[in-house]
N, C-alpha and C. Protein backbone atom coordinates (compact mmCIF):
# COMPACT_ATOMS: atom_id res chain seq x y z
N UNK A 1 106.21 135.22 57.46
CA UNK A 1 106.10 134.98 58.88
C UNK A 1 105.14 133.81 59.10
N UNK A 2 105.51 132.91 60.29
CA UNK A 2 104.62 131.77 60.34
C UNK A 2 103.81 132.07 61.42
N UNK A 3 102.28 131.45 60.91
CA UNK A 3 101.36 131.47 61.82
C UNK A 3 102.02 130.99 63.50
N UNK A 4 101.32 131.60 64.20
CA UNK A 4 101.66 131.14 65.45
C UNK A 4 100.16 130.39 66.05
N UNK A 5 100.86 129.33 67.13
CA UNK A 5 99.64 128.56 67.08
C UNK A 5 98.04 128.64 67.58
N UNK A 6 98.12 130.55 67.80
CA UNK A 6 96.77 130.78 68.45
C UNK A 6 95.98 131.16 67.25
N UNK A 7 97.07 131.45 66.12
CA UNK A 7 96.11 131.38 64.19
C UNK A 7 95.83 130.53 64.11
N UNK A 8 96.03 129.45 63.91
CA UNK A 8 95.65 128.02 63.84
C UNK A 8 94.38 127.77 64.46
N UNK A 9 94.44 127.49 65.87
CA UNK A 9 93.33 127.25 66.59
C UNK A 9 92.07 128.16 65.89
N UNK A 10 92.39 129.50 65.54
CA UNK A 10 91.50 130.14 65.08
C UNK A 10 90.82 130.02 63.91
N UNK A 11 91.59 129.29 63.05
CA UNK A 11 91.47 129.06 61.52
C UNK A 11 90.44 127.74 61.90
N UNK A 12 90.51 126.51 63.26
CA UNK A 12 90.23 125.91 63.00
C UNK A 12 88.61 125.77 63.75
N UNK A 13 88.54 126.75 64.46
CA UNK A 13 87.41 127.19 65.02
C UNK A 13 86.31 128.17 64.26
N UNK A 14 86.74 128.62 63.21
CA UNK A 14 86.18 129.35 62.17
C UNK A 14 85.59 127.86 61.35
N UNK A 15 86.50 127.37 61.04
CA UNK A 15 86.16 126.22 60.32
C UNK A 15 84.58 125.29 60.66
N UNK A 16 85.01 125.32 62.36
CA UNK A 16 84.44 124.18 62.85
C UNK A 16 82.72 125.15 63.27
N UNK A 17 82.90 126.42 63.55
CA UNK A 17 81.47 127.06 63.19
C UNK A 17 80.60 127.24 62.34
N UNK A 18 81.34 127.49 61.04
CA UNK A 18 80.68 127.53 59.86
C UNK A 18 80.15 126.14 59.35
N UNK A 19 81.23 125.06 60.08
CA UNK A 19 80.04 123.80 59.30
C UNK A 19 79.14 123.45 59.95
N UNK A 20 79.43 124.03 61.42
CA UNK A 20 77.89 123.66 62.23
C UNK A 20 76.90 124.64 61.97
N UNK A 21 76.93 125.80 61.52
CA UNK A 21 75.79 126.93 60.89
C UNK A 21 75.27 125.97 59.88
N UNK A 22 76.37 125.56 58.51
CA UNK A 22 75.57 125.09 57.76
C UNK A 22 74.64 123.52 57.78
N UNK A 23 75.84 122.98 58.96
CA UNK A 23 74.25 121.99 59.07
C UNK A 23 73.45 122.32 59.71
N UNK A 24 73.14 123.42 60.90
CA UNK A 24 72.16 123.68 61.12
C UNK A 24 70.86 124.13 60.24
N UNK A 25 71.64 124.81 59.23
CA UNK A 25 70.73 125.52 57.64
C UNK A 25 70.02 123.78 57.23
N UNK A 26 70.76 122.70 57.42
CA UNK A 26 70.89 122.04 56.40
C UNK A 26 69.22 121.12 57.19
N UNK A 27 69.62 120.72 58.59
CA UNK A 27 68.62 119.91 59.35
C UNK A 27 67.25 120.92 58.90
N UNK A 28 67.18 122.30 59.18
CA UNK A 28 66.07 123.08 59.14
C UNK A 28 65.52 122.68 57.61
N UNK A 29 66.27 122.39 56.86
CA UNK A 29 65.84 122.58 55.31
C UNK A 29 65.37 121.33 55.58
N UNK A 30 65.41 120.11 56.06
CA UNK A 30 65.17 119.26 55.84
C UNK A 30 63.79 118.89 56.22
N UNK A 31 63.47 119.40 57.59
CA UNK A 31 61.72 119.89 57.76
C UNK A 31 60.72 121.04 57.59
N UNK A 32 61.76 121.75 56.23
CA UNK A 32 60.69 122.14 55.42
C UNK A 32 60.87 124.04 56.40
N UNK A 33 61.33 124.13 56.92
CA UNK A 33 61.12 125.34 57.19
C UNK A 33 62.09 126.63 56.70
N UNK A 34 63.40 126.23 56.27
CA UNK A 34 64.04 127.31 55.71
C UNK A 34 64.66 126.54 54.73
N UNK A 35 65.01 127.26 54.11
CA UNK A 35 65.95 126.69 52.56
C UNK A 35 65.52 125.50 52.13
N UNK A 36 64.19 125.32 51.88
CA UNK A 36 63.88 124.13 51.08
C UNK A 36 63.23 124.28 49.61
N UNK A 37 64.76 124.36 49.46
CA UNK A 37 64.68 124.34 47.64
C UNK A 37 64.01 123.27 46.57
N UNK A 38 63.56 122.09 47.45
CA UNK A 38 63.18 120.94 46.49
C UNK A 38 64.23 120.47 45.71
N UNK A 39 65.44 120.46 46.59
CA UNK A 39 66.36 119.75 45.83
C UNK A 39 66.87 118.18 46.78
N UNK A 40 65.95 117.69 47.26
CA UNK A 40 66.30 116.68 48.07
C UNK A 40 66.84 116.59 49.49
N UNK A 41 67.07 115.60 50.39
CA UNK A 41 67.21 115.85 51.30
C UNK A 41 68.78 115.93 51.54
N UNK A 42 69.12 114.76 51.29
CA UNK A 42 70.86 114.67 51.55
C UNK A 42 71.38 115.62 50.80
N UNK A 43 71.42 116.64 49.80
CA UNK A 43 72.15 117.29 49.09
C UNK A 43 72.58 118.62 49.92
N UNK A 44 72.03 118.73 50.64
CA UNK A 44 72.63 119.69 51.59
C UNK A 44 73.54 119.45 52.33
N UNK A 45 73.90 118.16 52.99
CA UNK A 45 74.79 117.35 54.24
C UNK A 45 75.90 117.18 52.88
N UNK A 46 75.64 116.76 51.49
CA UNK A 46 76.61 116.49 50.66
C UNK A 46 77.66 117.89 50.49
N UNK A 47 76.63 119.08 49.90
CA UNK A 47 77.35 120.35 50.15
C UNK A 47 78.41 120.68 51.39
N UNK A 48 77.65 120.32 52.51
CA UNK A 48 78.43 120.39 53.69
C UNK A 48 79.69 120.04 53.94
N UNK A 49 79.74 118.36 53.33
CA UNK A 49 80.63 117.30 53.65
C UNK A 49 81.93 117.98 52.67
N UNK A 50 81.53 118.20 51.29
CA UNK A 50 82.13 118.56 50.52
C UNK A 50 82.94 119.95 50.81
N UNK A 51 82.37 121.29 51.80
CA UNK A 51 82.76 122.40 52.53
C UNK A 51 84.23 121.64 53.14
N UNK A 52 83.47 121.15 53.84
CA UNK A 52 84.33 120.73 55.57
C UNK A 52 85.53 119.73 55.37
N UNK A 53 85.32 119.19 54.07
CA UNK A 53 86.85 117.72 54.03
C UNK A 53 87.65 118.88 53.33
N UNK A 54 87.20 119.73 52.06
CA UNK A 54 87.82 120.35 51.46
C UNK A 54 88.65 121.66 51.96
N UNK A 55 88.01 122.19 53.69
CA UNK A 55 88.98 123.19 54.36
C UNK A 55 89.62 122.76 55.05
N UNK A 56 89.12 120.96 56.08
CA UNK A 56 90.21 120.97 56.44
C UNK A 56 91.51 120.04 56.20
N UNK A 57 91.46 119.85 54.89
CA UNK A 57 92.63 119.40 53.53
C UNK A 57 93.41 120.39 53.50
N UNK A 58 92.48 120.89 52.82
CA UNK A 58 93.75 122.69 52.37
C UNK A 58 94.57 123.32 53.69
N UNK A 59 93.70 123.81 54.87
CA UNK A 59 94.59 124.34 55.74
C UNK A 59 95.13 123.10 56.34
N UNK A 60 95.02 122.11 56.66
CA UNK A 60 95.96 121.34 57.47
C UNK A 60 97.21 121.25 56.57
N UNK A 61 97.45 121.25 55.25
CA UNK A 61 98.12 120.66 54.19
C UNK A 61 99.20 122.12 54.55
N UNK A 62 98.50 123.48 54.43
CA UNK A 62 99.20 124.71 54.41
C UNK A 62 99.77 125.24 55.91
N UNK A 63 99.04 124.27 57.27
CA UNK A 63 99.89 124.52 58.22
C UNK A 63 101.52 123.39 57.93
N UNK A 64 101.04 122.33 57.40
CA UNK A 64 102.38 121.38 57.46
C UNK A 64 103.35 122.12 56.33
N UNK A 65 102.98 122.63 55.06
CA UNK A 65 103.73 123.00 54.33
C UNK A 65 104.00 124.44 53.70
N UNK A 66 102.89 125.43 54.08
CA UNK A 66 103.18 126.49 54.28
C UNK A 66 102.96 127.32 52.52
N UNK A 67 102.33 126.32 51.90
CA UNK A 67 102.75 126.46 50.44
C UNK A 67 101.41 126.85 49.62
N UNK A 68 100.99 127.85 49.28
CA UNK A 68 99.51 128.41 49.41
C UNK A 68 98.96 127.56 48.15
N UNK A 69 100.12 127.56 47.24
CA UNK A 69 98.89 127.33 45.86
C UNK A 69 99.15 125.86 45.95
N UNK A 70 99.80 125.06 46.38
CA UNK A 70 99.62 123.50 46.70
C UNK A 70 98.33 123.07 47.86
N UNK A 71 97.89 123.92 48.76
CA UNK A 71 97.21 123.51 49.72
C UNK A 71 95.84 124.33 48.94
N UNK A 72 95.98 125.11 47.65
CA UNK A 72 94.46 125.20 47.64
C UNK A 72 94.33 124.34 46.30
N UNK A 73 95.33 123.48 45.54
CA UNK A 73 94.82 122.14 44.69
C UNK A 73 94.42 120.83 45.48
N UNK A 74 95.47 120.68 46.96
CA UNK A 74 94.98 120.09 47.81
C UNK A 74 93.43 119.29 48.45
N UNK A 75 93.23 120.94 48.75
CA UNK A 75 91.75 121.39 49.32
C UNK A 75 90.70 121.06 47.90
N UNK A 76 90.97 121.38 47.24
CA UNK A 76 90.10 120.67 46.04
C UNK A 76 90.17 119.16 45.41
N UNK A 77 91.24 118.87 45.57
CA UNK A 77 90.98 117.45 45.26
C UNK A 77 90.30 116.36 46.15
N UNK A 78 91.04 117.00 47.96
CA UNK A 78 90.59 116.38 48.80
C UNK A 78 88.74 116.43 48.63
N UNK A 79 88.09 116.99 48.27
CA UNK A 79 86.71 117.84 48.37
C UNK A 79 85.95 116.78 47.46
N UNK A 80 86.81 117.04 46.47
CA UNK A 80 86.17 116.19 44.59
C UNK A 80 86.11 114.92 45.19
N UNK A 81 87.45 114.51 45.24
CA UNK A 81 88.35 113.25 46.12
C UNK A 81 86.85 112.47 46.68
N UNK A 82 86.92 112.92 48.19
CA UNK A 82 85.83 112.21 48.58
C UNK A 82 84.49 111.97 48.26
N UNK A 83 83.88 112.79 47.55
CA UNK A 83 82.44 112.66 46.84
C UNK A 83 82.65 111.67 46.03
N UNK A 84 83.77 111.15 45.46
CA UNK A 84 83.59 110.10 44.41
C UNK A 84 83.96 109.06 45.23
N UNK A 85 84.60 109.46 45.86
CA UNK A 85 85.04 108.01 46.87
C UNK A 85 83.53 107.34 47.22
N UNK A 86 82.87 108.33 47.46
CA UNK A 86 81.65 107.99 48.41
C UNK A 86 80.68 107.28 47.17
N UNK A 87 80.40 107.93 46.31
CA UNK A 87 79.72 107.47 44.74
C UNK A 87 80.12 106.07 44.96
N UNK A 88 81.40 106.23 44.02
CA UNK A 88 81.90 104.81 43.88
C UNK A 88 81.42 103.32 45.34
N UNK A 89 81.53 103.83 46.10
CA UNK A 89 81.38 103.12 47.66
C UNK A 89 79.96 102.79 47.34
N UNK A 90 79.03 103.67 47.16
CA UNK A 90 77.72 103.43 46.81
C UNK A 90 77.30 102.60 45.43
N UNK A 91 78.15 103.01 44.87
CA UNK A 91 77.56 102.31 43.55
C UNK A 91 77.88 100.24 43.39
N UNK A 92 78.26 99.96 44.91
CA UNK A 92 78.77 98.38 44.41
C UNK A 92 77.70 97.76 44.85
N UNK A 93 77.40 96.35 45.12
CA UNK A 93 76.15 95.77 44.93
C UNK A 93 76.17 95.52 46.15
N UNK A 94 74.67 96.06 46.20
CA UNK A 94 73.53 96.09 47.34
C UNK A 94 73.63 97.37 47.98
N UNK A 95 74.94 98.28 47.06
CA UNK A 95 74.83 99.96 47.91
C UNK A 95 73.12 100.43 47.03
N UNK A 96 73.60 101.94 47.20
CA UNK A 96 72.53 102.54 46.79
C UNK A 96 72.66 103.16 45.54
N UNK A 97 73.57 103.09 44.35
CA UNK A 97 74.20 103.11 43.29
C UNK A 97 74.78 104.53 43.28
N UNK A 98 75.40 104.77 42.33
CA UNK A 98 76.29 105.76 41.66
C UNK A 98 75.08 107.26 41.55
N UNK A 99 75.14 108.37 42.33
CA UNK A 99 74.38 109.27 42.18
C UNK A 99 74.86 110.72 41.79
N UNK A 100 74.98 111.31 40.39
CA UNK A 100 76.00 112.50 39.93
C UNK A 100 74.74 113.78 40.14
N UNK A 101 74.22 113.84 40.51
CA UNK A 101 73.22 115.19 41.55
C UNK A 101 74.53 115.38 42.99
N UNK A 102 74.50 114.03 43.64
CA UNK A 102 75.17 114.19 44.88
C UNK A 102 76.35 114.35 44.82
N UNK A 103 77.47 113.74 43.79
CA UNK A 103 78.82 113.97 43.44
C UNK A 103 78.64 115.28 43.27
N UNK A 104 77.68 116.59 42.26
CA UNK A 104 77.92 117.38 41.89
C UNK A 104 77.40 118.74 43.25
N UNK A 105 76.59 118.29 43.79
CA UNK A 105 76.38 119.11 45.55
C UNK A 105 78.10 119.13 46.03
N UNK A 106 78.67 117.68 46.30
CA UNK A 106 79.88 117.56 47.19
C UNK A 106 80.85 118.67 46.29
N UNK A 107 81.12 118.18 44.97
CA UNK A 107 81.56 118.88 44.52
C UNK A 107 81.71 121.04 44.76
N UNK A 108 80.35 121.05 44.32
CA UNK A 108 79.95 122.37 45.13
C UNK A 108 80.37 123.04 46.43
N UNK A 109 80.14 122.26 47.22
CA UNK A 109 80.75 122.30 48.40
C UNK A 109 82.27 122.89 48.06
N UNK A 110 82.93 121.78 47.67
CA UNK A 110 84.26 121.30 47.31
C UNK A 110 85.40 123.00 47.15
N UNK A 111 83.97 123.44 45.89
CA UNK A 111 84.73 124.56 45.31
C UNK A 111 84.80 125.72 46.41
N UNK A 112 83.55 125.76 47.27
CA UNK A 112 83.31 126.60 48.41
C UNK A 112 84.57 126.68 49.41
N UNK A 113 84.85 125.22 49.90
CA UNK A 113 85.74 124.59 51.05
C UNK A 113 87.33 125.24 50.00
N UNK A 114 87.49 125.28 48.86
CA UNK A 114 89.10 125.42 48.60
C UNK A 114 88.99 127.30 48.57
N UNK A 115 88.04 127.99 48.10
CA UNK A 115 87.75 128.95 47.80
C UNK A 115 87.78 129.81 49.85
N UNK A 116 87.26 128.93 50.78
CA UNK A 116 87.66 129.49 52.37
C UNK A 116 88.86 129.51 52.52
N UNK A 117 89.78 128.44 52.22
CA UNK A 117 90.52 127.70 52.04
C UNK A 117 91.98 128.81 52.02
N UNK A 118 91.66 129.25 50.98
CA UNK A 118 92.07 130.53 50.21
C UNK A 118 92.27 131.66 51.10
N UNK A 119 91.30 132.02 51.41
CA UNK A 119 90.56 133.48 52.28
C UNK A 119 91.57 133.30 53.87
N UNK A 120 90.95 132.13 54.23
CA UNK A 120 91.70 131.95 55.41
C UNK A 120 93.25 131.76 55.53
N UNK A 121 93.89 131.42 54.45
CA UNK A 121 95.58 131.06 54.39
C UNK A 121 96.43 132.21 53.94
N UNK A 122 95.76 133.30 52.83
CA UNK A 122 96.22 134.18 52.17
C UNK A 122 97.26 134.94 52.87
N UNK A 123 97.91 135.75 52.47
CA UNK A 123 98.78 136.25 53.06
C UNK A 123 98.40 137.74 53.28
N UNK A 124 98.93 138.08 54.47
CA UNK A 124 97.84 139.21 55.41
C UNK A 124 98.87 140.65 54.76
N UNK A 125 98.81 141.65 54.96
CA UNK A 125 99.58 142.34 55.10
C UNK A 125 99.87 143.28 56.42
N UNK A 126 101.00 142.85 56.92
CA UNK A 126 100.78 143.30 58.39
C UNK A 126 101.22 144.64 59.19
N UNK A 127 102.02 145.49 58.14
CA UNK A 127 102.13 147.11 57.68
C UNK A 127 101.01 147.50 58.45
N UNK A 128 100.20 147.50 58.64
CA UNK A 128 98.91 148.35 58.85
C UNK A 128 98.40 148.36 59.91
């Protein structure tokens, strides 16, 4: 059965809360008052970035095609995908070079964003 379009909206409002929770986690960590792991500043916004391209890859990919285990390789490449895009972008002259701490945060993210990805597309059972 296909989502109807008030799942959608919902899938994409779930989406769009959870990445504003986590940048909210992410700004707070950044002045030191919650979750400051001493792992730098941007590596949290990287985690984030890496969440948020990677869910909404996968579900946009699985509203157009409906096809679960294509939209959660999707959702992961899109995730990987851009962290290196961004590396690479950085690493040419006069960026800020090639940084594999931050590829491996986005990454993180990445696995998080295909792993929602998942949760949110799965197939329900509606018996019940």
């Amino acid at each position: 059965m296909k989502d109807s379009k008030f799942d959608n909206f919902v899938k994409v409002v779930i989406i769009a809360n959870l990445l504003l929770l986590m940048s909210m986690a992410s700004a707070k960590a950044q002045d030191g008052t919650v979750l400051n792991l001493g792992i730098g500043d941007d590596k949290y916004y990287h985690f984030v970035a890496g969440t948020g391209v990677s869910m909404m890859a996968g579900c946009l990919f699985h509203d157009a095609t409906g096809d679960l285990n294509r939209s959660i390789k999707f959702a992961a490449a899109s995730g990987v995908g851009a962290g290196l895009f961004k590396e690479l972008y950085d690493s040419r002259r006069g960026g800020s070079g090639f940084n594999t701490p931050d590829l491996l945060f986005t990454t993180a993210g990445a696995i998080l964003g295909t792993y929602l990805t998942y949760v949110i597309n799965k197939p329900r059972n509606k018996n019940n």
